[in-house]
C-alpha atoms as a PDB file:
ATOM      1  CA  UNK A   1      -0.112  -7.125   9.246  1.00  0.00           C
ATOM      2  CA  UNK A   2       3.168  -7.178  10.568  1.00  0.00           C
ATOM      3  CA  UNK A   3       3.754  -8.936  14.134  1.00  0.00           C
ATOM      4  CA  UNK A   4       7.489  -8.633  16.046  1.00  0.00           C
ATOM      5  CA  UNK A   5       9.100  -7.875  18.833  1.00  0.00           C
ATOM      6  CA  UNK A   6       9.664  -4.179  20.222  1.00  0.00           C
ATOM      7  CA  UNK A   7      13.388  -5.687  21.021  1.00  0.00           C
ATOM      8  CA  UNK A   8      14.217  -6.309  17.949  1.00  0.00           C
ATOM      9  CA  UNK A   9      14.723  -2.840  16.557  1.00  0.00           C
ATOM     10  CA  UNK A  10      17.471  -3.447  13.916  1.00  0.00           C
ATOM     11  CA  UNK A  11      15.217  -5.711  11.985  1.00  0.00           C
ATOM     12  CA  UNK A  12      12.428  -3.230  11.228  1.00  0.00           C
ATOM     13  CA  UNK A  13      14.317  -0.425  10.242  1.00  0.00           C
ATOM     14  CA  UNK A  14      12.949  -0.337   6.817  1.00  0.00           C
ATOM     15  CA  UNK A  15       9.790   0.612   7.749  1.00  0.00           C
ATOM     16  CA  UNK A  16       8.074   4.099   7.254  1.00  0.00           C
ATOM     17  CA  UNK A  17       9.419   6.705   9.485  1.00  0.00           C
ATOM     18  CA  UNK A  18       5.948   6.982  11.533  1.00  0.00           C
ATOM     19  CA  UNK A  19       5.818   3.606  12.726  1.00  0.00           C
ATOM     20  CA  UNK A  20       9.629   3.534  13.751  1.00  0.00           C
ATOM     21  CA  UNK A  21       8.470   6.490  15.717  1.00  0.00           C
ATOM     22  CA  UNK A  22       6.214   4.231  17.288  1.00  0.00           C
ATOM     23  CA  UNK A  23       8.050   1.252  18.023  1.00  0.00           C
ATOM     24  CA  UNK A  24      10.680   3.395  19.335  1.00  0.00           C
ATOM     25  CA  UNK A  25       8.582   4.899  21.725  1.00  0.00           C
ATOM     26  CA  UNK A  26       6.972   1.700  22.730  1.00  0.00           C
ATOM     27  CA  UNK A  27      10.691   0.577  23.589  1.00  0.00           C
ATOM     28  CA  UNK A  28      11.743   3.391  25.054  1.00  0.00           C
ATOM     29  CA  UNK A  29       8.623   3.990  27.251  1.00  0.00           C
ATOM     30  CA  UNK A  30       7.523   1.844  30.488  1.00  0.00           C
ATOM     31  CA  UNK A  31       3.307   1.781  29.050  1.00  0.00           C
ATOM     32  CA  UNK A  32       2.463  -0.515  31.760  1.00  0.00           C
ATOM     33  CA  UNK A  33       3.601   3.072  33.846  1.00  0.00           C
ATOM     34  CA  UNK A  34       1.164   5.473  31.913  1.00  0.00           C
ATOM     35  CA  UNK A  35      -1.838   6.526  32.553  1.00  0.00           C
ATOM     36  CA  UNK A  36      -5.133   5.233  30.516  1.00  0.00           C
ATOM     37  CA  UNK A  37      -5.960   7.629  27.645  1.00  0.00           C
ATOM     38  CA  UNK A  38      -4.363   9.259  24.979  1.00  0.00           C
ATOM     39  CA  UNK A  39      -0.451   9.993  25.163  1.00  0.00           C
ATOM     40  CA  UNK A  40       0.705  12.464  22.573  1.00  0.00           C
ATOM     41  CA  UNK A  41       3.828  11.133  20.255  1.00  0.00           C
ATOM     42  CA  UNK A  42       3.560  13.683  16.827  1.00  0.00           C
ATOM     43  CA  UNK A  43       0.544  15.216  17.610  1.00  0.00           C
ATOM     44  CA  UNK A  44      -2.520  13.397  15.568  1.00  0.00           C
ATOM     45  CA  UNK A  45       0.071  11.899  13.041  1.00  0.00           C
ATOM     46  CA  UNK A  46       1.715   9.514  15.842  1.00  0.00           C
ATOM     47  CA  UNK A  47      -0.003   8.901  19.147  1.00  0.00           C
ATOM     48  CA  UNK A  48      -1.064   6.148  21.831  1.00  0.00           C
ATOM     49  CA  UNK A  49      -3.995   5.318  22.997  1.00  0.00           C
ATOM     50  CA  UNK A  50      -3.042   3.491  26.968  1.00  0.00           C
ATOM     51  CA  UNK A  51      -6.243   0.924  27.569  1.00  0.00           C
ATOM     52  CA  UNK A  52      -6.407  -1.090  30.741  1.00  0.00           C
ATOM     53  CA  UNK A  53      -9.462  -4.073  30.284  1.00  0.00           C
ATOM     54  CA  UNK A  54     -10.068  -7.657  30.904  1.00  0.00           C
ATOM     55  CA  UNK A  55      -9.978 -10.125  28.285  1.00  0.00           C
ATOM     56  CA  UNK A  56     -13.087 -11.919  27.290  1.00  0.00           C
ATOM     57  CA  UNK A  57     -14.827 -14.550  25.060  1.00  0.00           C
ATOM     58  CA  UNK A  58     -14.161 -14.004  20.669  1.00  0.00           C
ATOM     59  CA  UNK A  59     -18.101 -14.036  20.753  1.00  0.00           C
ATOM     60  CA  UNK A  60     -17.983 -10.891  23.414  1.00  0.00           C
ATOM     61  CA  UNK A  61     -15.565  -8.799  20.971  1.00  0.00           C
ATOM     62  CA  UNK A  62     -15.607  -7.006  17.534  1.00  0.00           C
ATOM     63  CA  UNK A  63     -14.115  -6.558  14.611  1.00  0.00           C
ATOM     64  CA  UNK A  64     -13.068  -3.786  13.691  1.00  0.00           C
ATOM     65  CA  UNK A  65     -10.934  -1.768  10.846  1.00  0.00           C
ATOM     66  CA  UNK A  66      -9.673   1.589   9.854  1.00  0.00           C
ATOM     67  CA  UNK A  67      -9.012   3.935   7.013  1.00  0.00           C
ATOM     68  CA  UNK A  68      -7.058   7.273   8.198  1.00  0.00           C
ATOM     69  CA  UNK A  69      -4.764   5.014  10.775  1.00  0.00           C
ATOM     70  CA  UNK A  70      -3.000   2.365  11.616  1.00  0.00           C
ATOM     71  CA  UNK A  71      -3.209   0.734  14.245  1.00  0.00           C
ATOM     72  CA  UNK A  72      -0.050  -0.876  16.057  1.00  0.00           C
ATOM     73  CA  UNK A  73      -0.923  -3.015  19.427  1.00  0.00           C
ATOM     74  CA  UNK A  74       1.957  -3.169  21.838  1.00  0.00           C
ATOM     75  CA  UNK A  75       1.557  -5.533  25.401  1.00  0.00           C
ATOM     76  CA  UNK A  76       2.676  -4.436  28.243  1.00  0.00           C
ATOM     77  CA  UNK A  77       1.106  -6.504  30.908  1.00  0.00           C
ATOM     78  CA  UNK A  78      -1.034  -9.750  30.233  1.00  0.00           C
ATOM     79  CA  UNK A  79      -1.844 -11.558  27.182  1.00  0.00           C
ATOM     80  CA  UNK A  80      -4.309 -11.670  24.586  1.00  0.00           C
ATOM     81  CA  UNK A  81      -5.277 -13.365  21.343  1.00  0.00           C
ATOM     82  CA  UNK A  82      -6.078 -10.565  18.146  1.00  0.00           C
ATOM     83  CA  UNK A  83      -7.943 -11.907  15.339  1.00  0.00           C
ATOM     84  CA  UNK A  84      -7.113 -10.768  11.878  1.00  0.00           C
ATOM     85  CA  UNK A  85      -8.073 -10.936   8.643  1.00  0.00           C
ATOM     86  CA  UNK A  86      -7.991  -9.821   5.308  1.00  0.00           C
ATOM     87  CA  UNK A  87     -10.989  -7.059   4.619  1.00  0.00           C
ATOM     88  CA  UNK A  88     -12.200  -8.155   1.346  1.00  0.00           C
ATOM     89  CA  UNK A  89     -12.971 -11.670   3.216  1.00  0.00           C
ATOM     90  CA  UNK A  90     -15.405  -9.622   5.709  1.00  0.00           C
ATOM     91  CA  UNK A  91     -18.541  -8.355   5.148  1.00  0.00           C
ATOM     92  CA  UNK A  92     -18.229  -4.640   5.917  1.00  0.00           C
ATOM     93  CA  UNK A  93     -20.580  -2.292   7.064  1.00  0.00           C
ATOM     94  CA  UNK A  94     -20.472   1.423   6.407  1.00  0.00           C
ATOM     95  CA  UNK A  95     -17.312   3.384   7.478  1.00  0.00           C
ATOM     96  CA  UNK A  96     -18.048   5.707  10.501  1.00  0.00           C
ATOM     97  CA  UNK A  97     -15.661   8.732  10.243  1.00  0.00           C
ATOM     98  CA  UNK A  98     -16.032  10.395  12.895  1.00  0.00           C
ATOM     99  CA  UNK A  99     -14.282   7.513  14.683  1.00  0.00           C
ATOM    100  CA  UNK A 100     -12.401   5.931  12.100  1.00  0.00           C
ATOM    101  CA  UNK A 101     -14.207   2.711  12.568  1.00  0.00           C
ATOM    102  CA  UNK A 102     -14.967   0.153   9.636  1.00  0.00           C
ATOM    103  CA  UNK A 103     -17.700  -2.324  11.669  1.00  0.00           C
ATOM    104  CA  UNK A 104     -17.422  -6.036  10.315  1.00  0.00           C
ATOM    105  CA  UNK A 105     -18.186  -9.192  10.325  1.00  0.00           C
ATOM    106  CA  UNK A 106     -16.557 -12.897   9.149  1.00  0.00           C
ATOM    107  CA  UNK A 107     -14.316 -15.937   9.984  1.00  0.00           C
ATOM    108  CA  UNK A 108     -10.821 -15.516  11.665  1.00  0.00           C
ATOM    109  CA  UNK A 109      -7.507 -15.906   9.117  1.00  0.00           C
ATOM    110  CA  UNK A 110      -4.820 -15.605  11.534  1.00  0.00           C
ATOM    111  CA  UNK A 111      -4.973 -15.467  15.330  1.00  0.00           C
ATOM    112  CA  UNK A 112      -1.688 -14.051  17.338  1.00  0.00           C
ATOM    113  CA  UNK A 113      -0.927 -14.946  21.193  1.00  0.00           C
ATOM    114  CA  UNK A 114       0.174 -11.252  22.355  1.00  0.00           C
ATOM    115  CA  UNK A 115       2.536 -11.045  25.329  1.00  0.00           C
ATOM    116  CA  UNK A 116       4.529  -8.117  27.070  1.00  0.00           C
ATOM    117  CA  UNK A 117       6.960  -6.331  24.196  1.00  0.00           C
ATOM    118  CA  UNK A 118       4.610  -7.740  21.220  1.00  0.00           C
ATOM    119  CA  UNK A 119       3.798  -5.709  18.893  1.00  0.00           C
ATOM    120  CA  UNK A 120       0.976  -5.979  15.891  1.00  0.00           C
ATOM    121  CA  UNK A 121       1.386  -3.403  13.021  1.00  0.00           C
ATOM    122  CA  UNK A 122      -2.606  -3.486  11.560  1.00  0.00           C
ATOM    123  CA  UNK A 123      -3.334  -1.975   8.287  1.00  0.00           C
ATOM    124  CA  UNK A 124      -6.409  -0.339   7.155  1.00  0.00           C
ATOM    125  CA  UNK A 125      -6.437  -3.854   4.933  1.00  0.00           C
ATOM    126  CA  UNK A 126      -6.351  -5.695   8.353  1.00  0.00           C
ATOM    127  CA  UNK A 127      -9.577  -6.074   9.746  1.00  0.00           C
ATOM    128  CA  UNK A 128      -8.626  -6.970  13.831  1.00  0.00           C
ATOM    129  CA  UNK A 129     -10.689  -8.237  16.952  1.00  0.00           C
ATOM    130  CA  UNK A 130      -8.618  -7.613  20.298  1.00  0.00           C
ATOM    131  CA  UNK A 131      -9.121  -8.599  23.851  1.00  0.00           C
ATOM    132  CA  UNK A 132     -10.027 -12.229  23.056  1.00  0.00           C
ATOM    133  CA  UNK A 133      -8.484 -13.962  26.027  1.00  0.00           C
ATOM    134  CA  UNK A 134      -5.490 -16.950  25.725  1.00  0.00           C
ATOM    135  CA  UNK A 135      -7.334 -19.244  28.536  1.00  0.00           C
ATOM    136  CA  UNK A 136      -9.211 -17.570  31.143  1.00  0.00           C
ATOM    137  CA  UNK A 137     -10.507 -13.886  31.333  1.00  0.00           C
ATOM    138  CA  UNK A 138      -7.674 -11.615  32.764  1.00  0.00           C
ATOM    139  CA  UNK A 139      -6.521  -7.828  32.928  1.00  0.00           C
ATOM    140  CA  UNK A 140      -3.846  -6.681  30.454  1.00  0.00           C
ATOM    141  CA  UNK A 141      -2.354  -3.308  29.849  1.00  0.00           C
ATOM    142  CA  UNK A 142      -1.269  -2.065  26.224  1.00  0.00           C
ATOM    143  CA  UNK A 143      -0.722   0.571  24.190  1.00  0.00           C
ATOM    144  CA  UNK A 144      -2.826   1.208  20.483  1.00  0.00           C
ATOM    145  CA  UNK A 145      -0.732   3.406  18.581  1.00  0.00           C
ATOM    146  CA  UNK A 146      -2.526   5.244  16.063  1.00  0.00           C
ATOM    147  CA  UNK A 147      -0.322   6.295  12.826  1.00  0.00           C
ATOM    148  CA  UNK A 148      -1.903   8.258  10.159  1.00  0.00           C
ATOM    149  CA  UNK A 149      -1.786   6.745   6.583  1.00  0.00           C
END
């Protein structure tokens, strides 16, 4: 898990070329100003996913991990909390391909306040639960980039 700013560019220049790709097009980009769906970056090696929802209760979300992405949450309007924690401290259930899901269960490690320009690298070690509001239900716009591994 890595969590930063998409201001602070300098600072994460040693990471892999995909997710600089990323993070650079989560800067350069208004995501609040695209549509909802999928936005194509490098084809199915780089892309966003634009979701548009209303935060809820932990007990109302999932937990969820993957194995041929990672996933790298980016604010643009509203806030959230994402859960996280390490996958060999979940109980897992079985991996569902076609979607590159990983269903789980199991107590939160780390929680992270998201806000506009936040970003949260998660690795297919980092099993995440997003949308968990920060006081009271509310809409929020963001962008998922997927990056294959």
């Amino acid at each position: 898990m890595i969590y930063g700013s998409i201001h602070h560019e300098d600072t994460y220049s040693f990471l892999p070329p995909r997710i600089r790709q990323a993070l650079d097009f989560a800067r350069t980009h208004d995501l609040g100003a695209l549509p909802t769906g999928r936005c194509e970056i490098a084809g199915d090696d780089v892309y966003v996913n634009i979701a548009h929802y209303t935060t809820g209760e932990r007990s109302e979300k999932i937990w969820e991990a993957h194995r041929a992405y990672i996933d790298i949450h980016v604010l643009a309007e509203g806030t959230e909390k994402i859960d996280v924690s390490l996958i060999e401290r979940m109980e897992t259930h079985p991996y569902e391909a076609d979607k590159d899901y990983v269903p789980a269960d199991g107590a939160v490690t780390q929680t992270t306040v998201m806000r506009p320009g936040d970003f949260l690298v998660c690795f297919p070690e980092d099993v995440h639960r997003s949308g968990v509001k920060v006081d009271a239900p509310a809409p929020l716009k963001k962008g998922i980039f997927k990056v294959r591994v």
